[in-house]
PDB file of N, CA and C in Angstrom:
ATOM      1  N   UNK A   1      27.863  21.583 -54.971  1.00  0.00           N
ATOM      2  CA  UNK A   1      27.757  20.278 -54.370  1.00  0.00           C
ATOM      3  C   UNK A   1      27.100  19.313 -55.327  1.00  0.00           C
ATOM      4  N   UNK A   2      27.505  17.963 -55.789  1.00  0.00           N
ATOM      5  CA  UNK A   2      27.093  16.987 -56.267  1.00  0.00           C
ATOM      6  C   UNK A   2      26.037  16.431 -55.678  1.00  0.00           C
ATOM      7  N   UNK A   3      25.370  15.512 -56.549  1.00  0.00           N
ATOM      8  CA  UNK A   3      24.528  14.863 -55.311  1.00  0.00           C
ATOM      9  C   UNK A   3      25.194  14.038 -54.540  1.00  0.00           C
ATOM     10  N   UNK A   4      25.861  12.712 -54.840  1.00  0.00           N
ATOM     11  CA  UNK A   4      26.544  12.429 -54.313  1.00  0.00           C
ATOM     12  C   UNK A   4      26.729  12.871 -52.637  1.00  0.00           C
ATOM     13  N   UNK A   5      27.637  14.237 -52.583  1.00  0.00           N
ATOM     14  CA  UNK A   5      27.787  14.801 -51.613  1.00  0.00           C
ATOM     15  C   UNK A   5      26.191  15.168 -50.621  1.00  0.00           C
ATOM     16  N   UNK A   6      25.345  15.541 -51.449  1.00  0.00           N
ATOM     17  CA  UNK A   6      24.306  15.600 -50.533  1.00  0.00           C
ATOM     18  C   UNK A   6      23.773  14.866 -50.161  1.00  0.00           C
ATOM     19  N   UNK A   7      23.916  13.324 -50.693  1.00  0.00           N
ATOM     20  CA  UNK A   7      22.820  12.330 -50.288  1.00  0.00           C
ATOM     21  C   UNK A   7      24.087  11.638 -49.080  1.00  0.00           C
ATOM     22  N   UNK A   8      25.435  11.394 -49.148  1.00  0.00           N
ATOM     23  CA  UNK A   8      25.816  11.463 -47.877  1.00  0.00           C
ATOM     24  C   UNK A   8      25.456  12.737 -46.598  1.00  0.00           C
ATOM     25  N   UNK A   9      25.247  13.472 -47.074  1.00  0.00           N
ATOM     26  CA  UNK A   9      25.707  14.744 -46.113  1.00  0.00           C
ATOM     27  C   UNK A   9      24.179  14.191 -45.107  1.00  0.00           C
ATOM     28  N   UNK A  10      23.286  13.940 -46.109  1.00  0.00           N
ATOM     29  CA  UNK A  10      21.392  13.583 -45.579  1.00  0.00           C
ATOM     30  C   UNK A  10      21.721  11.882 -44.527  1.00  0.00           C
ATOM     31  N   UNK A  11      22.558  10.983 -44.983  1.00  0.00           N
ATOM     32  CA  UNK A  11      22.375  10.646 -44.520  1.00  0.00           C
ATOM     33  C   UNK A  11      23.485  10.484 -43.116  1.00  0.00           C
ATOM     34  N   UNK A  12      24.323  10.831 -43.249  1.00  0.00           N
ATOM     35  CA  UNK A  12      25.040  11.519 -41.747  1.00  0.00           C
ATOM     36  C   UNK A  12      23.981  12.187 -41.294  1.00  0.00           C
ATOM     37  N   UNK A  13      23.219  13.048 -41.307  1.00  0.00           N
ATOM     38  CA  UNK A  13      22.334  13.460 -40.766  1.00  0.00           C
ATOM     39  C   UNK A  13      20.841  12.927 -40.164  1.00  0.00           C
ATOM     40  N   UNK A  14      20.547  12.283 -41.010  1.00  0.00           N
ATOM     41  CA  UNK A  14      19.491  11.101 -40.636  1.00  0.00           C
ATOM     42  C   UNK A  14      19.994   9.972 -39.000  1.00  0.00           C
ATOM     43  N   UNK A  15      21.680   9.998 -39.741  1.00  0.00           N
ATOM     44  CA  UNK A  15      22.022   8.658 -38.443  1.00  0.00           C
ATOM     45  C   UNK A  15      22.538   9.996 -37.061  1.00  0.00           C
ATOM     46  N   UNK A  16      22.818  10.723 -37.443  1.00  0.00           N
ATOM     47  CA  UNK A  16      22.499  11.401 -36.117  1.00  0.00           C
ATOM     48  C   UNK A  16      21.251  11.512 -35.225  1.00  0.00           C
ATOM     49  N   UNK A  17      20.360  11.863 -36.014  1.00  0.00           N
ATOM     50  CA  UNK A  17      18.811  11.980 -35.605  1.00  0.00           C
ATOM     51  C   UNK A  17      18.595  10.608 -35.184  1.00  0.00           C
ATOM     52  N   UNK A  18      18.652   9.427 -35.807  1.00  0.00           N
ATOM     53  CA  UNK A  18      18.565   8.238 -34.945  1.00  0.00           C
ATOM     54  C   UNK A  18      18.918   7.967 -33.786  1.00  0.00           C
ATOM     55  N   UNK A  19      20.220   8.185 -33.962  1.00  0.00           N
ATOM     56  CA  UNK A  19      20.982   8.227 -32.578  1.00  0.00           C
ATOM     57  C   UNK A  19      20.209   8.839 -31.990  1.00  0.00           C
ATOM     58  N   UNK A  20      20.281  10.045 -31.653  1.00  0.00           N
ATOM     59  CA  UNK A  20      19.077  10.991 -31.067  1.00  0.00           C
ATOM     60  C   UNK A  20      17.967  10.574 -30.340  1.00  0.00           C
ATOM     61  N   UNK A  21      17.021  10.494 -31.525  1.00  0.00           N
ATOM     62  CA  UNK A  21      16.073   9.404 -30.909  1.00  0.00           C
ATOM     63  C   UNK A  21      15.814   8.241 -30.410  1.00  0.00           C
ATOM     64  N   UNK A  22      16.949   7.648 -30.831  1.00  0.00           N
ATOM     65  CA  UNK A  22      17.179   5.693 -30.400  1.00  0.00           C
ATOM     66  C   UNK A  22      17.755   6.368 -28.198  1.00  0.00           C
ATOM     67  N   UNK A  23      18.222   7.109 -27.869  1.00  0.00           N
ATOM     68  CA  UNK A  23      18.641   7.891 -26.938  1.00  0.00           C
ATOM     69  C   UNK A  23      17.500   8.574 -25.920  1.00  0.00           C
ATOM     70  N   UNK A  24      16.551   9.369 -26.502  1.00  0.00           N
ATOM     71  CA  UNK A  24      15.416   9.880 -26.298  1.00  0.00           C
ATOM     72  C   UNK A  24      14.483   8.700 -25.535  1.00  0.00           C
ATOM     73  N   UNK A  25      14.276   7.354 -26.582  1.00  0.00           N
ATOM     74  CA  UNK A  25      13.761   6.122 -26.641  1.00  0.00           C
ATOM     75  C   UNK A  25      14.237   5.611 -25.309  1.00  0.00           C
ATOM     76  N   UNK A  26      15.234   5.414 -24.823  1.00  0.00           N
ATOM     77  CA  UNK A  26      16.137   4.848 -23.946  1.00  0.00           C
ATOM     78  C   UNK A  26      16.093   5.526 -22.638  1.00  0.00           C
ATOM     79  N   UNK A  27      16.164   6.730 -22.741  1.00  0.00           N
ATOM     80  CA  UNK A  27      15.688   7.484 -21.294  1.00  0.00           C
ATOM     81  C   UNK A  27      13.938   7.434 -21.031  1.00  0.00           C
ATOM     82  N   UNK A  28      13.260   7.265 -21.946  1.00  0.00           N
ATOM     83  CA  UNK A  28      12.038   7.528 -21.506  1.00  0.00           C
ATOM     84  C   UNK A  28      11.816   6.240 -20.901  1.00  0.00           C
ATOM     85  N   UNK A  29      12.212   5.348 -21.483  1.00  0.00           N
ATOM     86  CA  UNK A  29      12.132   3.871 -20.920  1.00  0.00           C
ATOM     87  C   UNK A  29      12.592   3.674 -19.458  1.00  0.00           C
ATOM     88  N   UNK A  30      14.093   4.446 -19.691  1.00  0.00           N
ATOM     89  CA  UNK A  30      14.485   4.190 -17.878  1.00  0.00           C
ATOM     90  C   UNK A  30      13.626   5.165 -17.111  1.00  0.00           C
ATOM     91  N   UNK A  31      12.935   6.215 -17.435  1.00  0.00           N
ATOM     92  CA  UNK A  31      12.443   6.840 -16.714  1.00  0.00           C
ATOM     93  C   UNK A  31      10.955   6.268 -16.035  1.00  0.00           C
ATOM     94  N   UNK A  32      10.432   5.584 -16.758  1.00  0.00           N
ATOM     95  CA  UNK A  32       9.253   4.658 -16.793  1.00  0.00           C
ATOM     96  C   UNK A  32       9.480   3.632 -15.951  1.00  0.00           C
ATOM     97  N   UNK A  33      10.825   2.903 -15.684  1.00  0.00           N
ATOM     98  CA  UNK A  33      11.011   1.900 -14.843  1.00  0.00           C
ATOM     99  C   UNK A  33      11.470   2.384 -13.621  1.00  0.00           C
ATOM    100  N   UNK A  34      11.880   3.494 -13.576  1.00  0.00           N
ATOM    101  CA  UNK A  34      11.903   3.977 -11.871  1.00  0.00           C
ATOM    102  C   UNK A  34      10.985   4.262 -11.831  1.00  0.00           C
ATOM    103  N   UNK A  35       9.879   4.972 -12.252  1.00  0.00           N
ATOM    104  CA  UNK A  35       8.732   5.455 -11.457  1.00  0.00           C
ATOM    105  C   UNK A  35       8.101   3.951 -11.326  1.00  0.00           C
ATOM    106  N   UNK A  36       8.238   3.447 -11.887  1.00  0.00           N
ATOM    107  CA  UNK A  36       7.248   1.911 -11.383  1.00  0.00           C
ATOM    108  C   UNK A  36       7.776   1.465 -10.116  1.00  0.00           C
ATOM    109  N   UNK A  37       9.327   1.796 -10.294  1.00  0.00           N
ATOM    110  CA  UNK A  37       9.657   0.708  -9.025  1.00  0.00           C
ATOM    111  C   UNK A  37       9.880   1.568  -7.725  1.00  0.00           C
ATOM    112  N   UNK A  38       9.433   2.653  -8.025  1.00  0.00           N
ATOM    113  CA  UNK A  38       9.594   3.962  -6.938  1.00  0.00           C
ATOM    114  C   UNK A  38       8.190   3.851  -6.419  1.00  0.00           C
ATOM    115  N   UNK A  39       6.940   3.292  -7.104  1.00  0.00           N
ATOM    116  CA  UNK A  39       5.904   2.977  -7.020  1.00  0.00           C
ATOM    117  C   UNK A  39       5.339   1.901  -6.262  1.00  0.00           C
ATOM    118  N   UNK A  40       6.376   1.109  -6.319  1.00  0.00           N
ATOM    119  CA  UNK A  40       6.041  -0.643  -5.633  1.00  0.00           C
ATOM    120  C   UNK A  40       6.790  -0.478  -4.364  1.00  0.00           C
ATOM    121  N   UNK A  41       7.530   0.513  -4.395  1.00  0.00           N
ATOM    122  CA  UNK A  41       8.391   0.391  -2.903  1.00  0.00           C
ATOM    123  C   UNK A  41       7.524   1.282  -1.680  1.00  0.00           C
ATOM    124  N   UNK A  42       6.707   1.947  -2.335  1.00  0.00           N
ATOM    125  CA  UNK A  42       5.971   2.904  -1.629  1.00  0.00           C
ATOM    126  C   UNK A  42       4.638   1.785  -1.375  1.00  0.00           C
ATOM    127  N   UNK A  43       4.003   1.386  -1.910  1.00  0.00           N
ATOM    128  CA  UNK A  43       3.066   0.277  -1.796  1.00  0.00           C
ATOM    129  C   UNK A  43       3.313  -0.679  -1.089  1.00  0.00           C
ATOM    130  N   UNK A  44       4.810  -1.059  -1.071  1.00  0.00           N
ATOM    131  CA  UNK A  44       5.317  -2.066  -0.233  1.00  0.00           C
ATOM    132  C   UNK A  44       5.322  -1.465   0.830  1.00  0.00           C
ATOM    133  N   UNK A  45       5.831  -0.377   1.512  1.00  0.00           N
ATOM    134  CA  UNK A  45       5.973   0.464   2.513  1.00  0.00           C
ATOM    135  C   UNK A  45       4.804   0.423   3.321  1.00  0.00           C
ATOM    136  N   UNK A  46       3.724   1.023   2.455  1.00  0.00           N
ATOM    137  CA  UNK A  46       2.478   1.612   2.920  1.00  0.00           C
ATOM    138  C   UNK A  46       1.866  -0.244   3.500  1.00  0.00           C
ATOM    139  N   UNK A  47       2.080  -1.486   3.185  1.00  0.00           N
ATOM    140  CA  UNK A  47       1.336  -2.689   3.365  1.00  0.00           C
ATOM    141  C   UNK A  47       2.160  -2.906   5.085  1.00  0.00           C
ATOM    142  N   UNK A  48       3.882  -2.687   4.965  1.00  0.00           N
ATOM    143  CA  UNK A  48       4.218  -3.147   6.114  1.00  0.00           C
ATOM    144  C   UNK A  48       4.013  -2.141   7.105  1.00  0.00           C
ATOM    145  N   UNK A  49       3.661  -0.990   6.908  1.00  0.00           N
ATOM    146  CA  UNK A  49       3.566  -0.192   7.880  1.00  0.00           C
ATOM    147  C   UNK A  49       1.854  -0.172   8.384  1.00  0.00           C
ATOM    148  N   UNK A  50       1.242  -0.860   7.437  1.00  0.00           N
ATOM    149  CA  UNK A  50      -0.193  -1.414   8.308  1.00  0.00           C
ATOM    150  C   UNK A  50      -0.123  -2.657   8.532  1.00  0.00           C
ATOM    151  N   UNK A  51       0.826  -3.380   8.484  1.00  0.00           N
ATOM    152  CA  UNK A  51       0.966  -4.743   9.403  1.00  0.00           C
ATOM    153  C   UNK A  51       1.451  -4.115  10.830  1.00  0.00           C
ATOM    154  N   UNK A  52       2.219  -3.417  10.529  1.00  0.00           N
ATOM    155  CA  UNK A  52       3.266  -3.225  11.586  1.00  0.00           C
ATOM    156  C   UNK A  52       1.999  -2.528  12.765  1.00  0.00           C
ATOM    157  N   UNK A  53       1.494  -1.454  12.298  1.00  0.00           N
ATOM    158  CA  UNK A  53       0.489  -0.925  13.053  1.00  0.00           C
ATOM    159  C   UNK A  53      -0.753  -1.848  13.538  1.00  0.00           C
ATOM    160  N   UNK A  54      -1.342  -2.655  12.641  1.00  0.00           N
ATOM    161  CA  UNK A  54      -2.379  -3.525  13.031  1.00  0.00           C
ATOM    162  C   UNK A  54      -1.659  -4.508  13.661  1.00  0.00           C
ATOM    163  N   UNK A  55      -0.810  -5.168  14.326  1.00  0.00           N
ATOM    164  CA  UNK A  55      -0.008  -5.925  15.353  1.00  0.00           C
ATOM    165  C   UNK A  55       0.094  -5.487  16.916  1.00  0.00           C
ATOM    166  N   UNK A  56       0.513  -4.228  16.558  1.00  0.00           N
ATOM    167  CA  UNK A  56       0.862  -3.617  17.337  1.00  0.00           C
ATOM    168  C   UNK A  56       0.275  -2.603  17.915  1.00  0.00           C
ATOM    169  N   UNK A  57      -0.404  -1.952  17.169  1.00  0.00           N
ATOM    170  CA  UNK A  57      -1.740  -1.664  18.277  1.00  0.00           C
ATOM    171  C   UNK A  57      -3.616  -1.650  18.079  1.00  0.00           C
ATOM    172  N   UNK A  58      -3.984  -1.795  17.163  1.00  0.00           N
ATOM    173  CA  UNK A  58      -5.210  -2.514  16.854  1.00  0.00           C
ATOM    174  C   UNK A  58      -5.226  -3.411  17.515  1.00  0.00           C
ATOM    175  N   UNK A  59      -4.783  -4.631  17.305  1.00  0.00           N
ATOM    176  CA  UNK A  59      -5.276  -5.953  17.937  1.00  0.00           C
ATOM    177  C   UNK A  59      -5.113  -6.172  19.206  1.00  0.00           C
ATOM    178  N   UNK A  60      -4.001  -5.865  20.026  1.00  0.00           N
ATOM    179  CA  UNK A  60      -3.987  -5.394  21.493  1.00  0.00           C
ATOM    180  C   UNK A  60      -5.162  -5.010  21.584  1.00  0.00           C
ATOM    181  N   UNK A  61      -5.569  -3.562  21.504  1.00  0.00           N
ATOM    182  CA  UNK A  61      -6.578  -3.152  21.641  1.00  0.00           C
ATOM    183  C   UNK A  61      -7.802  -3.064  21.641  1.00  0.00           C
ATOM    184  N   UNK A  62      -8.285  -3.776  20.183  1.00  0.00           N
ATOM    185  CA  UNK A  62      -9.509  -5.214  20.054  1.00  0.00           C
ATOM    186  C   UNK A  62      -9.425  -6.206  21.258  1.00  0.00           C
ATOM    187  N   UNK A  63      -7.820  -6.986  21.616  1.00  0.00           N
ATOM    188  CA  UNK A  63      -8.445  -7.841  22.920  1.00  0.00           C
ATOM    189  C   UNK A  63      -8.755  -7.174  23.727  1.00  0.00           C
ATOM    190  N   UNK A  64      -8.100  -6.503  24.262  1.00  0.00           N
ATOM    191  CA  UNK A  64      -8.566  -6.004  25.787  1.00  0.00           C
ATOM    192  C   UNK A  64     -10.025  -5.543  25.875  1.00  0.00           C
ATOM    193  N   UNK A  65     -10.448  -4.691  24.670  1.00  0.00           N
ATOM    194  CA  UNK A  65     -12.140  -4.263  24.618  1.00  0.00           C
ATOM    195  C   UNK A  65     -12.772  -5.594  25.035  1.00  0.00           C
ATOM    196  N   UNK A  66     -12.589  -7.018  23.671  1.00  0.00           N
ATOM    197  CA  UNK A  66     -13.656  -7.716  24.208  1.00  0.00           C
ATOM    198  C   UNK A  66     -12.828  -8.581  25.349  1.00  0.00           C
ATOM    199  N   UNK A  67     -11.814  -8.720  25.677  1.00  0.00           N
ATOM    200  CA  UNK A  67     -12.053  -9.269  27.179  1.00  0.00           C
ATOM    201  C   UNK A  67     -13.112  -8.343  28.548  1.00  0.00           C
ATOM    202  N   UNK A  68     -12.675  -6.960  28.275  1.00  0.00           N
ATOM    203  CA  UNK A  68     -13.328  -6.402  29.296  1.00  0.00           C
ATOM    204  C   UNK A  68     -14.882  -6.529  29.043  1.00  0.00           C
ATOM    205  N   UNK A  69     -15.324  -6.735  27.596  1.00  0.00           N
ATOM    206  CA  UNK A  69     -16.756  -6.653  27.205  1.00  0.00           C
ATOM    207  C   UNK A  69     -17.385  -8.150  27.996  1.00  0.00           C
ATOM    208  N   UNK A  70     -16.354  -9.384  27.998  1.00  0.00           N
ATOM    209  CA  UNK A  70     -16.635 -10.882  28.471  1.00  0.00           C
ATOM    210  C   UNK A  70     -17.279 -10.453  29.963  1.00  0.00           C
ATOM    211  N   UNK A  71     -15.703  -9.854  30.664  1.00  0.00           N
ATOM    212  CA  UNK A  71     -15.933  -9.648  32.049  1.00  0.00           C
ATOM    213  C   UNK A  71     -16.918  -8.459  32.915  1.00  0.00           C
ATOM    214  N   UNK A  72     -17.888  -7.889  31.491  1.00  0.00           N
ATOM    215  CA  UNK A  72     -19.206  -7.087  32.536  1.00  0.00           C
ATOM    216  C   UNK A  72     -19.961  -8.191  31.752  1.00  0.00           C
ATOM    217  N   UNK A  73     -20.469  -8.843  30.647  1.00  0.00           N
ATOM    218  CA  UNK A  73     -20.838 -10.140  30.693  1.00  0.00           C
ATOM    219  C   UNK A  73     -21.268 -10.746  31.355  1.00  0.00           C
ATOM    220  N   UNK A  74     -20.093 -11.410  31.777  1.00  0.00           N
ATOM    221  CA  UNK A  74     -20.279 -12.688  33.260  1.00  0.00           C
ATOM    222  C   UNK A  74     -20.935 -11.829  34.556  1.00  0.00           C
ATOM    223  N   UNK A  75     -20.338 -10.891  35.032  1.00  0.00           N
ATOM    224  CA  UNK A  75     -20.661  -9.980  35.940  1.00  0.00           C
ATOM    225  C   UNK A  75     -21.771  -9.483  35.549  1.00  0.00           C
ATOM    226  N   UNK A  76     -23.085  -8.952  34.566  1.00  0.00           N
ATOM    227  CA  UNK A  76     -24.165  -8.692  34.594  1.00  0.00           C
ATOM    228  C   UNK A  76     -24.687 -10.091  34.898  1.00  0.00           C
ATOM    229  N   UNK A  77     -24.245 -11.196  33.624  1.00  0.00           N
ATOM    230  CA  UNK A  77     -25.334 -12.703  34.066  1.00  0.00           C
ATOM    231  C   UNK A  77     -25.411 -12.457  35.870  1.00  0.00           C
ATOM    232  N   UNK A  78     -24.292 -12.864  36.080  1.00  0.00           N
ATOM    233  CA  UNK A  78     -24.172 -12.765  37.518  1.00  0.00           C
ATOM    234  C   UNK A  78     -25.290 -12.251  38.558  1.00  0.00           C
ATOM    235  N   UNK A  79     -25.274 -10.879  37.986  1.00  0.00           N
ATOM    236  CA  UNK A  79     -26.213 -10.254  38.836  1.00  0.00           C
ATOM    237  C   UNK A  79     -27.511  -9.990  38.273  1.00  0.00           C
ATOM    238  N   UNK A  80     -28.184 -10.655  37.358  1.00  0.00           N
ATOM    239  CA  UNK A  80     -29.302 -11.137  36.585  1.00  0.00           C
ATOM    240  C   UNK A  80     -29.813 -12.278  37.522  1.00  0.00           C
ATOM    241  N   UNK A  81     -28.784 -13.271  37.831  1.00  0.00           N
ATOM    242  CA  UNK A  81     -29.391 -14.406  38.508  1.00  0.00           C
ATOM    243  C   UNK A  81     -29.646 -14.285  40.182  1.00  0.00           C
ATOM    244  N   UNK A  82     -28.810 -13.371  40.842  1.00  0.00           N
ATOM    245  CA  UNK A  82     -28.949 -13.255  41.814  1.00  0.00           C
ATOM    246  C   UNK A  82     -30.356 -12.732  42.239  1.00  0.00           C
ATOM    247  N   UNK A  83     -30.499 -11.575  41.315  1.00  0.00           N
ATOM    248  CA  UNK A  83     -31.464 -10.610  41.090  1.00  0.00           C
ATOM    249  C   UNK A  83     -33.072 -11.150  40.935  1.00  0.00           C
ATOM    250  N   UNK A  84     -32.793 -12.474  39.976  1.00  0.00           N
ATOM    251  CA  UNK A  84     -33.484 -13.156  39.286  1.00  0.00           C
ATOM    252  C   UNK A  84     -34.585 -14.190  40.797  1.00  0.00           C
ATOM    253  N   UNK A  85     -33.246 -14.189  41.837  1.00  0.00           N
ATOM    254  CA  UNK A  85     -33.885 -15.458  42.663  1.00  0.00           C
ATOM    255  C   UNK A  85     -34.410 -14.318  43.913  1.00  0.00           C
ATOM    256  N   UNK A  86     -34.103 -13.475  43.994  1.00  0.00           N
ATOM    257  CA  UNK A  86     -34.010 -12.079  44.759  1.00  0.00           C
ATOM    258  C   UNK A  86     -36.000 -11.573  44.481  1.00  0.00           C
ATOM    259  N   UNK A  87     -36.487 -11.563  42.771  1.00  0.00           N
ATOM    260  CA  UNK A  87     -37.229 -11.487  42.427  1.00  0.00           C
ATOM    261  C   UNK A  87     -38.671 -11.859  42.940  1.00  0.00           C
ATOM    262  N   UNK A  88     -38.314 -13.057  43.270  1.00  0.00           N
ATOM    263  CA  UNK A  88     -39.143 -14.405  43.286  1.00  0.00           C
ATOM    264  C   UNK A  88     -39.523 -13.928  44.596  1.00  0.00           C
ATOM    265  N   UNK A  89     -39.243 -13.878  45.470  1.00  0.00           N
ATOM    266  CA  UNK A  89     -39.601 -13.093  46.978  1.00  0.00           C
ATOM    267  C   UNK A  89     -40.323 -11.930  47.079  1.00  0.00           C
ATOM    268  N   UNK A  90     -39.814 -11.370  46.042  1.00  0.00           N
ATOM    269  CA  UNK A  90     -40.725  -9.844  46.273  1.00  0.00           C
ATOM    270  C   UNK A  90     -41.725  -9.905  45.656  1.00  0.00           C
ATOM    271  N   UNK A  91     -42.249 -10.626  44.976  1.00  0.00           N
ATOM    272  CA  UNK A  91     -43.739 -10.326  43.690  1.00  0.00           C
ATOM    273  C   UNK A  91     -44.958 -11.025  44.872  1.00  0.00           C
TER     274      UNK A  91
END
């Protein structure tokens, strides 16, 4: 073999290996952009599914506590004052 012949033969071989790697390069990249966006959809997921839950039953559930908390409230004042004038008689 001439050189000639070997310094083609090296570099057919070199542009394979590029290829190769220019390839290698290219999947790792797409592989990197699905996991990101496999990443944001799950994050997105996980945000509407605590809207969805805090709508729907948290906050229901927060009102009704403090309404019922208003209405022994009023109903203790209530019977504070009754109690209060009720007091005044017995001492």
């Amino acid at each position: 073999m001439s050189s000639e012949e070997r310094i083609k033969a090296l570099e057919e071989r070199i542009e394979k290996l590029e290829k190769a790697e220019n390839k290698r390069i290219v999947k790792r990249k797409i592989e990197i952009g699905t996991k990101i966006v496999i990443g944001l959809i799950i994050v997105i997921l996980l945000i509407v599914g605590y809207i969805h839950v805090n709508n729907t039953i948290i906050k229901p559930y927060k009102e009704k506590i403090d309404y019922v908390n208003d209405k022994v409230d009023k109903v203790q004042g209530f019977i504070d004052d009754k109690l209060g004038g009720l007091s005044k008689y017995f001492k």
